[in-house]
C-alpha atoms as a PDB file:
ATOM      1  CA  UNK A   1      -2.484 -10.333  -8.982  1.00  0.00           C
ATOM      2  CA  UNK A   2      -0.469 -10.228 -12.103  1.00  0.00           C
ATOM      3  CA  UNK A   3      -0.577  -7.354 -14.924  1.00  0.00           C
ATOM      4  CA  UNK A   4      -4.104  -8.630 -16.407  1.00  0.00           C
ATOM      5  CA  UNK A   5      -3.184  -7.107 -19.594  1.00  0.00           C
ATOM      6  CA  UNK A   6      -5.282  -4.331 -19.909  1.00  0.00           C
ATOM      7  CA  UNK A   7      -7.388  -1.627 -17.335  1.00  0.00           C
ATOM      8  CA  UNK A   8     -10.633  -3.220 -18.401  1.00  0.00           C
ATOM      9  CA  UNK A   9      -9.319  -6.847 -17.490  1.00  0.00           C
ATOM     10  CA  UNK A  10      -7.868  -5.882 -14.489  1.00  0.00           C
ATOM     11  CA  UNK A  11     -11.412  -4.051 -12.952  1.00  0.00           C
ATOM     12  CA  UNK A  12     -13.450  -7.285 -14.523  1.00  0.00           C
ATOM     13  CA  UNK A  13     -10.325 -10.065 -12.752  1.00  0.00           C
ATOM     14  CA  UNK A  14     -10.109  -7.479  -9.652  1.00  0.00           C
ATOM     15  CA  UNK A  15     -14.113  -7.562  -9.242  1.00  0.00           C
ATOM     16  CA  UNK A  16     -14.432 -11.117  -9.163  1.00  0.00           C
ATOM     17  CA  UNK A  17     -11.460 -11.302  -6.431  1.00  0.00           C
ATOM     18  CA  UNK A  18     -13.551  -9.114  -4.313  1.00  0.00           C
ATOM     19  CA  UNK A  19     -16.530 -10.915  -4.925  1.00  0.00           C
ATOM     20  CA  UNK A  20     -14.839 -13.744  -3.293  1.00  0.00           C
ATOM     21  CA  UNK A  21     -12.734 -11.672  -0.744  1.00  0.00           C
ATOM     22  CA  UNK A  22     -16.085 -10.703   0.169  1.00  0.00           C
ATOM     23  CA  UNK A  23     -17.632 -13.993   0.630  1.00  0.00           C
ATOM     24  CA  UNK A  24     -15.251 -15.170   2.992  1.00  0.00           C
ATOM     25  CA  UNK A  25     -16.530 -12.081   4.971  1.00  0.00           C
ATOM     26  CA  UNK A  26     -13.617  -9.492   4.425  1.00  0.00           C
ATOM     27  CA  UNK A  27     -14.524  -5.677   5.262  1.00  0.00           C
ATOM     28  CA  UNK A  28     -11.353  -3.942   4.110  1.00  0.00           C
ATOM     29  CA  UNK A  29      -9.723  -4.849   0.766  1.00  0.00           C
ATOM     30  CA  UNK A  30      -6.789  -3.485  -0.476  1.00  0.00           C
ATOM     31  CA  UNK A  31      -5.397  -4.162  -4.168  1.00  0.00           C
ATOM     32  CA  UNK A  32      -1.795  -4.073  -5.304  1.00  0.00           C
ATOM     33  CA  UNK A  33       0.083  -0.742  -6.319  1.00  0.00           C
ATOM     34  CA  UNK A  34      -0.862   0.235  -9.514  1.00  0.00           C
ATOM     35  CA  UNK A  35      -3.181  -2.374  -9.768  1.00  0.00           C
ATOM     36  CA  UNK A  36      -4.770  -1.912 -12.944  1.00  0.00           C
ATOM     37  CA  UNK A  37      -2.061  -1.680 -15.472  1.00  0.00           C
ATOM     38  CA  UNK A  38       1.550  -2.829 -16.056  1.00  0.00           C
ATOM     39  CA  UNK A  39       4.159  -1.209 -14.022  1.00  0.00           C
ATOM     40  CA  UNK A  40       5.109   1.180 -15.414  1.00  0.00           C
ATOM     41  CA  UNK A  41       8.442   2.163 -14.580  1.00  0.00           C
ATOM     42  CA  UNK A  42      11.099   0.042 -15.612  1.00  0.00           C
ATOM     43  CA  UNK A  43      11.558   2.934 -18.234  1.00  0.00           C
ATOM     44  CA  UNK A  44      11.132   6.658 -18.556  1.00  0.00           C
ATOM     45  CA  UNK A  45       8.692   6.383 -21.943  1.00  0.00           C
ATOM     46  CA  UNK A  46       6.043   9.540 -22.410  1.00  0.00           C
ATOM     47  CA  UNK A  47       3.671   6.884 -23.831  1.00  0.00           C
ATOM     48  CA  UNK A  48       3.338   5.168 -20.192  1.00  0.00           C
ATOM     49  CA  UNK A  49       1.181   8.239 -19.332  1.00  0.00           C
ATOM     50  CA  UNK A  50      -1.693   7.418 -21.058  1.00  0.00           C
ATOM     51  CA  UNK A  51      -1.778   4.772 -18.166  1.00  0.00           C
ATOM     52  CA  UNK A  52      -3.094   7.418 -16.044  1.00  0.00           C
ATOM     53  CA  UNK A  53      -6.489   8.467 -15.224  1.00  0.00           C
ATOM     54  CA  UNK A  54      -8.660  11.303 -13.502  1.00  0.00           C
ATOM     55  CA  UNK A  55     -10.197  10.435  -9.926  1.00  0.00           C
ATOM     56  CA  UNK A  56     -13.288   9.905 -10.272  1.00  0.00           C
ATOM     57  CA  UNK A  57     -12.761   7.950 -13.046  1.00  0.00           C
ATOM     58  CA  UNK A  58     -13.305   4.826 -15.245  1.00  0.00           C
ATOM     59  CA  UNK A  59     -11.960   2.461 -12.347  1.00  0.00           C
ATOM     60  CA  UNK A  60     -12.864   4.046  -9.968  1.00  0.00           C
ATOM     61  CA  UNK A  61     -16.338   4.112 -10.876  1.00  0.00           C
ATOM     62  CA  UNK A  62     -16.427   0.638 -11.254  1.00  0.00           C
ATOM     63  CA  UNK A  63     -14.990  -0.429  -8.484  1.00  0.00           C
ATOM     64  CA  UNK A  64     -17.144   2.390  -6.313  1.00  0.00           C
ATOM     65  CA  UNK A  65     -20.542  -0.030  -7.851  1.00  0.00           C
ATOM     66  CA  UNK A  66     -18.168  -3.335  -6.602  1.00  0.00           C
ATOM     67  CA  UNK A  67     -17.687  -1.603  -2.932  1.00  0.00           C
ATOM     68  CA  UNK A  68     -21.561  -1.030  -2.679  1.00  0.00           C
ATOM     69  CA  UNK A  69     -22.789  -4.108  -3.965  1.00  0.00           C
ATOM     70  CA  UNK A  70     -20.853  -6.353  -1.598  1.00  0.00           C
ATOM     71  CA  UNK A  71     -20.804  -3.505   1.260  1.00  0.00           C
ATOM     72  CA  UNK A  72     -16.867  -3.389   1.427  1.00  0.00           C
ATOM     73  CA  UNK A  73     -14.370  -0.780   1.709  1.00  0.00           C
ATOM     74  CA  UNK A  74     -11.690  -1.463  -1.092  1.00  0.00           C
ATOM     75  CA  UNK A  75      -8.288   0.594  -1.180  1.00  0.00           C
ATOM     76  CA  UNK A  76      -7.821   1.227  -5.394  1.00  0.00           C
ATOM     77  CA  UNK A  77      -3.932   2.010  -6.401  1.00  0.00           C
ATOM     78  CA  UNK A  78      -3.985   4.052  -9.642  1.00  0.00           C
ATOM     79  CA  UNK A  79      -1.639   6.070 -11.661  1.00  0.00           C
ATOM     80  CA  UNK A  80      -3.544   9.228 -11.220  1.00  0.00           C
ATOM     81  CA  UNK A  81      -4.043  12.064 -13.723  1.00  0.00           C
ATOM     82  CA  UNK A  82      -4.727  15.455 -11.831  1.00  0.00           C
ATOM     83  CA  UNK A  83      -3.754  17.856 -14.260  1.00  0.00           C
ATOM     84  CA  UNK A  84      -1.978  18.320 -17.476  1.00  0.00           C
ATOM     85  CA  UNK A  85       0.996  17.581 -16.434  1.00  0.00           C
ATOM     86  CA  UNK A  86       0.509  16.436 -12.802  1.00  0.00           C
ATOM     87  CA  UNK A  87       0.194  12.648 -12.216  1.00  0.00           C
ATOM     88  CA  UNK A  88       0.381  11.087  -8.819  1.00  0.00           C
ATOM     89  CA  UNK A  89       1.035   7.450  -7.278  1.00  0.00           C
ATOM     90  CA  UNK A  90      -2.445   7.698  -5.389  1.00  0.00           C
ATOM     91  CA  UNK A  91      -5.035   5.124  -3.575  1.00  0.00           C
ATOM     92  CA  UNK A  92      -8.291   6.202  -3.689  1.00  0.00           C
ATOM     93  CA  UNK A  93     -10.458   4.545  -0.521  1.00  0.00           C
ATOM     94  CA  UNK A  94     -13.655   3.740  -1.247  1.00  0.00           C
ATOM     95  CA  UNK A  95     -16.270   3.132   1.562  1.00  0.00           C
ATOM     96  CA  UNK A  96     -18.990   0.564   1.766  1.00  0.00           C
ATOM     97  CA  UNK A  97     -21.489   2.540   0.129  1.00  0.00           C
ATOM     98  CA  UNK A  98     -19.589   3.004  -2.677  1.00  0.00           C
ATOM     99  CA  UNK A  99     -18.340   7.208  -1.820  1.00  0.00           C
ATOM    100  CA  UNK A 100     -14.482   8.268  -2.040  1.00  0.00           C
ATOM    101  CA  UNK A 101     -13.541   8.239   2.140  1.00  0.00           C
ATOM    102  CA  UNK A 102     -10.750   9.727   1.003  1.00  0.00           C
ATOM    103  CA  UNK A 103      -7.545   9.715  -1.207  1.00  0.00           C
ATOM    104  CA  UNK A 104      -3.478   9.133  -0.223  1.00  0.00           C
ATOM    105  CA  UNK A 105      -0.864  10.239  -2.732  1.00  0.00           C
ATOM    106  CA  UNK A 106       2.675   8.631  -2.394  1.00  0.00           C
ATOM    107  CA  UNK A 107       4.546  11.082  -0.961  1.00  0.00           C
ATOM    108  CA  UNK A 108       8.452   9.141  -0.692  1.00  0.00           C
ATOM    109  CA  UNK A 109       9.526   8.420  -4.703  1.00  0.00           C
ATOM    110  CA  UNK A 110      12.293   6.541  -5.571  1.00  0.00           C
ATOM    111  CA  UNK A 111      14.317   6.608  -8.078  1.00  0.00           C
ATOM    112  CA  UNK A 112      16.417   3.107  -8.757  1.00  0.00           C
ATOM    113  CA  UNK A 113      17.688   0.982 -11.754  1.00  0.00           C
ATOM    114  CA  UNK A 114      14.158  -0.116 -12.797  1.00  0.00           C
ATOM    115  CA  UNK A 115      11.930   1.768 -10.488  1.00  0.00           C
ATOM    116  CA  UNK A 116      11.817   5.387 -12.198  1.00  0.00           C
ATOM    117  CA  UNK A 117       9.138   6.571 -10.879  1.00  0.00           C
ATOM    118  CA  UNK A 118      10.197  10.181 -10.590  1.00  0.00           C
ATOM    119  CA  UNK A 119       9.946  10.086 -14.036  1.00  0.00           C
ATOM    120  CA  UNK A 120       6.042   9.650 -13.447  1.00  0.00           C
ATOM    121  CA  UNK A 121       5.119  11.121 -10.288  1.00  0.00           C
ATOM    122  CA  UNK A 122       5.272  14.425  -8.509  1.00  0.00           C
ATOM    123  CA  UNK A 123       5.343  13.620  -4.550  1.00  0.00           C
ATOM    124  CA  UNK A 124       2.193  13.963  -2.682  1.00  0.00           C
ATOM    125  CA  UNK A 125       0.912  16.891  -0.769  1.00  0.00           C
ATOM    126  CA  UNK A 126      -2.028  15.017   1.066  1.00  0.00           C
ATOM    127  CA  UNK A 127       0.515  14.490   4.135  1.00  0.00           C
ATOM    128  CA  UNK A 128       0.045  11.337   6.395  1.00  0.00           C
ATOM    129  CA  UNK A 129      -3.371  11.413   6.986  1.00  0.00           C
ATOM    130  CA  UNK A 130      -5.914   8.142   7.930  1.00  0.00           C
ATOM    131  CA  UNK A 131      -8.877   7.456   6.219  1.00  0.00           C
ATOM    132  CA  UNK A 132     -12.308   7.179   8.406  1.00  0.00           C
ATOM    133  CA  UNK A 133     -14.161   4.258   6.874  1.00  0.00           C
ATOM    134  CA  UNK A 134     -17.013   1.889   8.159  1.00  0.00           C
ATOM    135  CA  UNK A 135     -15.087  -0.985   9.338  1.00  0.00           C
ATOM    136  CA  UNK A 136     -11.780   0.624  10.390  1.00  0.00           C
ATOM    137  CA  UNK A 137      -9.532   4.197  10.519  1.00  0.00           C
ATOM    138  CA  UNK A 138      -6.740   3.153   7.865  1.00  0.00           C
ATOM    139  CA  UNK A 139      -3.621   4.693   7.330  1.00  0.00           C
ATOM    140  CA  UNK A 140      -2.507   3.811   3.421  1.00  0.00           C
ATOM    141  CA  UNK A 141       1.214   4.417   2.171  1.00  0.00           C
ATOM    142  CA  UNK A 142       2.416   2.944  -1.106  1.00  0.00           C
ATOM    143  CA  UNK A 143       5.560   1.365  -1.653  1.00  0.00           C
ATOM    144  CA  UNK A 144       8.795   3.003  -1.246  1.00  0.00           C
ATOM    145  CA  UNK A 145       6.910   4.858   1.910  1.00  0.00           C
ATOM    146  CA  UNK A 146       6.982   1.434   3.600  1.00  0.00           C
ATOM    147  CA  UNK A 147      10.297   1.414   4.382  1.00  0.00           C
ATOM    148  CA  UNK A 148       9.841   4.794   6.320  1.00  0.00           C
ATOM    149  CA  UNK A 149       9.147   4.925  10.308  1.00  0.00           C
ATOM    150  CA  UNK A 150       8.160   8.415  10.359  1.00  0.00           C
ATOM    151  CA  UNK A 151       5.420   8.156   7.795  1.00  0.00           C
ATOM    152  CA  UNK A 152       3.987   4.669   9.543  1.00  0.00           C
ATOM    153  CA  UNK A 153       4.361   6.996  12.888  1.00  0.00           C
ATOM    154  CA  UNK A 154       2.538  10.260  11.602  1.00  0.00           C
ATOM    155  CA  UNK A 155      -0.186   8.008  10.621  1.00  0.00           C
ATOM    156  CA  UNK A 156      -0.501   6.492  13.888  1.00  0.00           C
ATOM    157  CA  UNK A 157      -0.646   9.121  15.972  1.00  0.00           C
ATOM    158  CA  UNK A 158      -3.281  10.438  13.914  1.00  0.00           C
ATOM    159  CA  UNK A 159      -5.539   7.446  15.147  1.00  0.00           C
ATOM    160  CA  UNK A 160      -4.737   4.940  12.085  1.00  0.00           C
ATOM    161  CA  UNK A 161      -5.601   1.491  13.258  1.00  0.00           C
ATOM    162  CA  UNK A 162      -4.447  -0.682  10.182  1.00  0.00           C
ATOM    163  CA  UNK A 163      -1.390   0.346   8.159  1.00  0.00           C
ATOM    164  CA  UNK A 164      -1.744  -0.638   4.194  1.00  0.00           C
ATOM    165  CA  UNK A 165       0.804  -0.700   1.824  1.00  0.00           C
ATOM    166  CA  UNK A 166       0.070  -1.918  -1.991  1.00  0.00           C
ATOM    167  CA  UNK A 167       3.486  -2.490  -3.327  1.00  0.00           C
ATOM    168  CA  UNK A 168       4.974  -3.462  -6.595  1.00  0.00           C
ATOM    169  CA  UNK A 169       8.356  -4.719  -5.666  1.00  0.00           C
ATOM    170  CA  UNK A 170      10.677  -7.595  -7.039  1.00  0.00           C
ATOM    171  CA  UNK A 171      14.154  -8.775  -7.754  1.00  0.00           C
ATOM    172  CA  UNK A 172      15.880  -7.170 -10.890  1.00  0.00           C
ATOM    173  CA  UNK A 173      17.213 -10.676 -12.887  1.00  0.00           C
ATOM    174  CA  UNK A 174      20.375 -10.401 -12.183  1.00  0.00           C
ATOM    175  CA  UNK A 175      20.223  -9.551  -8.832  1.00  0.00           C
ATOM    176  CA  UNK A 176      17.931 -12.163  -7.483  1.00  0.00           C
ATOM    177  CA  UNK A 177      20.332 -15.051  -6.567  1.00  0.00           C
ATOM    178  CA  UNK A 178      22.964 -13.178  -4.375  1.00  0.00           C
ATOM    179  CA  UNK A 179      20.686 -10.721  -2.589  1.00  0.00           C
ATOM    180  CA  UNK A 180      16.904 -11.874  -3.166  1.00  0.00           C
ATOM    181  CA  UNK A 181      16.699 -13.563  -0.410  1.00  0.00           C
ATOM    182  CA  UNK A 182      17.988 -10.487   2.134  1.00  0.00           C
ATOM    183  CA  UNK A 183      15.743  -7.871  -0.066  1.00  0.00           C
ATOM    184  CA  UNK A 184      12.587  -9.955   0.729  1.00  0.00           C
ATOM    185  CA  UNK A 185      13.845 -10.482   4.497  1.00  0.00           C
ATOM    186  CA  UNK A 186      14.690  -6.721   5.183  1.00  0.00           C
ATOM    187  CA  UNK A 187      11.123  -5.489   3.345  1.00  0.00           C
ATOM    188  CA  UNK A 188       8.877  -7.555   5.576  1.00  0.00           C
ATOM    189  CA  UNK A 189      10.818  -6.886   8.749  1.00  0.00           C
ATOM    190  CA  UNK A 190      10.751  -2.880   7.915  1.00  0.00           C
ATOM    191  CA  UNK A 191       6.706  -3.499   7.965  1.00  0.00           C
ATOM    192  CA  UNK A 192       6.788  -5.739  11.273  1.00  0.00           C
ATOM    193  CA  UNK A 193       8.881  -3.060  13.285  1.00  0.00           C
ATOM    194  CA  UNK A 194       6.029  -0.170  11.873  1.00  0.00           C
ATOM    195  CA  UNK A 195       3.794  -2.452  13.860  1.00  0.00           C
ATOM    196  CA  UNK A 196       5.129  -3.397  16.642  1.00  0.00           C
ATOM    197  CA  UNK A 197       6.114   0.529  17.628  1.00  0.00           C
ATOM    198  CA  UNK A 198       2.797   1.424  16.908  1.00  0.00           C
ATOM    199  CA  UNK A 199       1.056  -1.098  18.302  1.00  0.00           C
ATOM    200  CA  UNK A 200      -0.813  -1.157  14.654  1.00  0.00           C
ATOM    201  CA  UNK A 201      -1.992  -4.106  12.189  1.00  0.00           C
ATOM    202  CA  UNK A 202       0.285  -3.486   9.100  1.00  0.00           C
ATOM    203  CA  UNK A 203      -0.704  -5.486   5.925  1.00  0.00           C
ATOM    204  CA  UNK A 204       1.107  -5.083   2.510  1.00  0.00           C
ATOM    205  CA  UNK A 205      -0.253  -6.827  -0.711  1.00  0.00           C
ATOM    206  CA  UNK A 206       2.291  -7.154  -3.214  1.00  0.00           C
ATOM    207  CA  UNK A 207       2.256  -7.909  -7.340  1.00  0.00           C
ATOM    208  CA  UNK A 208       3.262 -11.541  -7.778  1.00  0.00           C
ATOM    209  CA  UNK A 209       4.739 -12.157 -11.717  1.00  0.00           C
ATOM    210  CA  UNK A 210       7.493 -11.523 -14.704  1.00  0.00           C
ATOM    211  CA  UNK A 211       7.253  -8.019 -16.436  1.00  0.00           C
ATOM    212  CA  UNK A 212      10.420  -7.219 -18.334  1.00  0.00           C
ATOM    213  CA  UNK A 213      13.250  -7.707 -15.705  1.00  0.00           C
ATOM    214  CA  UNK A 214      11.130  -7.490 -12.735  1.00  0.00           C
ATOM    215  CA  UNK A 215      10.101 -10.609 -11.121  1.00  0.00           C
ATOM    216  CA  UNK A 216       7.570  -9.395  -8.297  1.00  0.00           C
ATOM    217  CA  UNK A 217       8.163 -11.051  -5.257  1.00  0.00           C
ATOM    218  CA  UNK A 218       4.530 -11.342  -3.808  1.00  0.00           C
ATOM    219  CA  UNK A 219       4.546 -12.254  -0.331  1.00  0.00           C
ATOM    220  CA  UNK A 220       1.872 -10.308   0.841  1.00  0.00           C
ATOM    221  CA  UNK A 221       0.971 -10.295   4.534  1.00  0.00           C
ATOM    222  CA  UNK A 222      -0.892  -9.010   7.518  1.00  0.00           C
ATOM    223  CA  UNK A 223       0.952  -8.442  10.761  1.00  0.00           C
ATOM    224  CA  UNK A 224      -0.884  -8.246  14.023  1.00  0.00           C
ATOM    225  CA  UNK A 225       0.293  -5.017  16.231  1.00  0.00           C
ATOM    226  CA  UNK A 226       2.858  -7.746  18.082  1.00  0.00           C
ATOM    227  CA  UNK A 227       5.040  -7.848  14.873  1.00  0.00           C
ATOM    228  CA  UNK A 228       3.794 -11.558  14.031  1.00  0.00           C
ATOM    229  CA  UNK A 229       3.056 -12.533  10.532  1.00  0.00           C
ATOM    230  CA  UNK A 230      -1.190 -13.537  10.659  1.00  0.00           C
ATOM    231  CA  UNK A 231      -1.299 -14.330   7.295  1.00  0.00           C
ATOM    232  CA  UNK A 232       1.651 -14.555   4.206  1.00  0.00           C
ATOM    233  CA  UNK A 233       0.916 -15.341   0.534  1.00  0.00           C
ATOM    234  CA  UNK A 234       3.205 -17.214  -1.745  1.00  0.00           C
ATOM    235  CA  UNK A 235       5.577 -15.578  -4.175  1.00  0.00           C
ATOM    236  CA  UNK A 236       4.283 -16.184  -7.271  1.00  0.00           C
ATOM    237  CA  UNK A 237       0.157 -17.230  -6.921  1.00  0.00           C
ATOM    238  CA  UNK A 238      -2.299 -15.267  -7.812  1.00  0.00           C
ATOM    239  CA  UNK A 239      -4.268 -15.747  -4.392  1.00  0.00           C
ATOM    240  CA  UNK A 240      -6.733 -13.719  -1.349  1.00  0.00           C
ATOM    241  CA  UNK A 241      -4.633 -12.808   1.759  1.00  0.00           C
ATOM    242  CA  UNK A 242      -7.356 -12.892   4.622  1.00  0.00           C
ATOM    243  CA  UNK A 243      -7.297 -12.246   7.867  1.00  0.00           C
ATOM    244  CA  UNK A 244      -8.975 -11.391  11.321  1.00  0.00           C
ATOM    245  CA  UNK A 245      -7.918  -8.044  12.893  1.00  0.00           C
ATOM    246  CA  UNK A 246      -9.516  -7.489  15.968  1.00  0.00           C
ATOM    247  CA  UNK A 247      -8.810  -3.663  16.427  1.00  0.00           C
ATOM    248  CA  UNK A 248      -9.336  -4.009  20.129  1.00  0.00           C
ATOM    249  CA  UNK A 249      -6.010  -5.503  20.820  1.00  0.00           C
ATOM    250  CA  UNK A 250      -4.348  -2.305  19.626  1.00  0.00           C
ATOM    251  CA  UNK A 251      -5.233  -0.788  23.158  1.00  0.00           C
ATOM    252  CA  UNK A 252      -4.230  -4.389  24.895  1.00  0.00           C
ATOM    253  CA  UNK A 253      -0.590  -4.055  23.254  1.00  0.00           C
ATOM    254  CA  UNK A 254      -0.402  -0.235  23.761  1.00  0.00           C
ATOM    255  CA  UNK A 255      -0.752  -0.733  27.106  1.00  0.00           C
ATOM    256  CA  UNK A 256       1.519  -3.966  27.388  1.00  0.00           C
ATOM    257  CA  UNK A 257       4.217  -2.318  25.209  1.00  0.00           C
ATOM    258  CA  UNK A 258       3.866   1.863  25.817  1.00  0.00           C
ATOM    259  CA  UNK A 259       5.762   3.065  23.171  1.00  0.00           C
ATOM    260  CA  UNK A 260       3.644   6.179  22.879  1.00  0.00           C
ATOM    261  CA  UNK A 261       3.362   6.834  26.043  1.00  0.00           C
ATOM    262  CA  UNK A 262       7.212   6.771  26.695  1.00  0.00           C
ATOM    263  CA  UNK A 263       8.231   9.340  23.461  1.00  0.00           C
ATOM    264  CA  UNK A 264      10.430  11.858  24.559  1.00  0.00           C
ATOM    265  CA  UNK A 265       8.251  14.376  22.126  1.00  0.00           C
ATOM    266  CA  UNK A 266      10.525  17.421  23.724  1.00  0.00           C
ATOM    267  CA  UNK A 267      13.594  15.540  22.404  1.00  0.00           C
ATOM    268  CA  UNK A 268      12.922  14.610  18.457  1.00  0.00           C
ATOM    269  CA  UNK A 269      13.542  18.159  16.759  1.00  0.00           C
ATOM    270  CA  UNK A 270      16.608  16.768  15.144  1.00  0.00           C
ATOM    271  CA  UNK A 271      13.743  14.489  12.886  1.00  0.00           C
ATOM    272  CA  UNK A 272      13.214  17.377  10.660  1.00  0.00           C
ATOM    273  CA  UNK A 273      17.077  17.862   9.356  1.00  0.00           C
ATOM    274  CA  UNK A 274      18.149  16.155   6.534  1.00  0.00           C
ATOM    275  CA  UNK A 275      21.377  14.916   8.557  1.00  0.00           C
ATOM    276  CA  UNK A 276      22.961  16.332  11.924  1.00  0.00           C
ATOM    277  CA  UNK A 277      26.069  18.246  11.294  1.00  0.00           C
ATOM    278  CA  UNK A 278      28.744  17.888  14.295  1.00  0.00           C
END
């Protein structure tokens, strides 16, 4: 989707996207980063916090009605509001009858021309944890945490069988024609390696639009756990991504392809220093 404008257009434009998503038979829907308002981050402005909300909340709550109506599980992005204070990037996962399964708060920030979001958002403390839902275990990062194999790891060997990652991420105007190309390359290939060392789907639905000097790339798409691309949107439509996952090949590939089985778990200690000093 694109910015709808406001938090009330985006739940009313977001609805009726499920409704269809839902109608097509999807189980698991996940919305963009930050779905329901602009981005916010393209400047460090105090006013941009009155973008956030408590969890429960007014989105939340309608989208929990949304999820049991059409017996889905849908993965909300918000800017949350935990505390004076204390805001988190978070996705709230609501289940099929409409109850939070659970909540992930971003936990890797960046902090890039543009993308300020330290500004915003204290890290999360909720770890890499998957979510237990009807259809499927999910394991949901945001963002910047896409680009990380340890966090798409951690959430596998917890027992994550899809990997989501709402995103919000585009070319900066002026940097679009020399590297665009490469950036766009290098962000879905990150994604495809976290699935084909996991033997995990991965899927990563992205913002498509112009806000300020941030044209969002879209692209979204769903890799199987062999690293191919199952389904791609187009760069600027406003469009469903939808595809089969058929969780039982994770075991078929694992067993093909035993990454996990081969770790050398007595051998990775050097994982938790910030760099290795000769």
């Amino acid at each position: 989707m694109q910015n709808a404008g406001s938090r009330d257009a985006a739940i009313e434009k977001v609805s009726q996207w499920i409704a269809k998503a839902a109608a097509q038979g999807a189980q698991v829907i996940c919305l963009q980063e930050l779905f329901n308002s602009p981005y916010p981050c393209q400047s460090e402005d105090h006013r941009n916090f009155d973008l956030a909300e408590s969890i429960p909340g007014p989105s939340t709550d309608a989208l929990s009605a949304v999820a049991k109506q059409h017996e889905v599980v849908i993965v909300v992005p918000l800017f949350e509001r935990r505390a004076p204070g204390v805001y988190h990037n978070t996705a709230v996962v609501l289940d099929a009858d409409g109850s939070i399964a659970g909540r992930y708060r971003k936990m890797h920030i960046p902090d890039d021309p543009l993308f300020y979001e330290k500004f915003y958002f204290a890290p999360g403390d909720l770890d890499f944890a998957p979510i237990q839902t009807r259809y499927a275990k999910l394991g949901v990062g945001i963002c910047w945490d896409q680009w990380y194999p340890e966090a798409a790891r951690l959430f596998s060997l917890a027992g994550a069988e899809i990997l989501l990652y709402p995103t919000a991420i585009g070319w900066i105007d002026d940097e679009k024609d020399e590297f665009g190309a490469g950036q766009l390359d290098a962000w879905q290939t990150a994604m495809r390696a976290h699935a084909i060392s996991n033997g995990v789907y991965v899927g990563a639905p992205n913002r498509v639009g112009v806000e300020g000097r941030l044209e969002f790339w879209g692209n979204s798409f769903v890799a199987s756990p062999r690293g191919e691309v199952i389904a791609q949107g187009s760069s600027a439509e406003e469009e469903l991504v939808i595809t089969d996952c058929q969780l039982d090949d994770i075991d078929l590939v694992r067993t093909h392809w035993p990454f996990l089985r081969d770790r050398r778990i007595d051998a990775y200690d050097g994982l938790l220093k910030r760099w290795i000093d000769n």
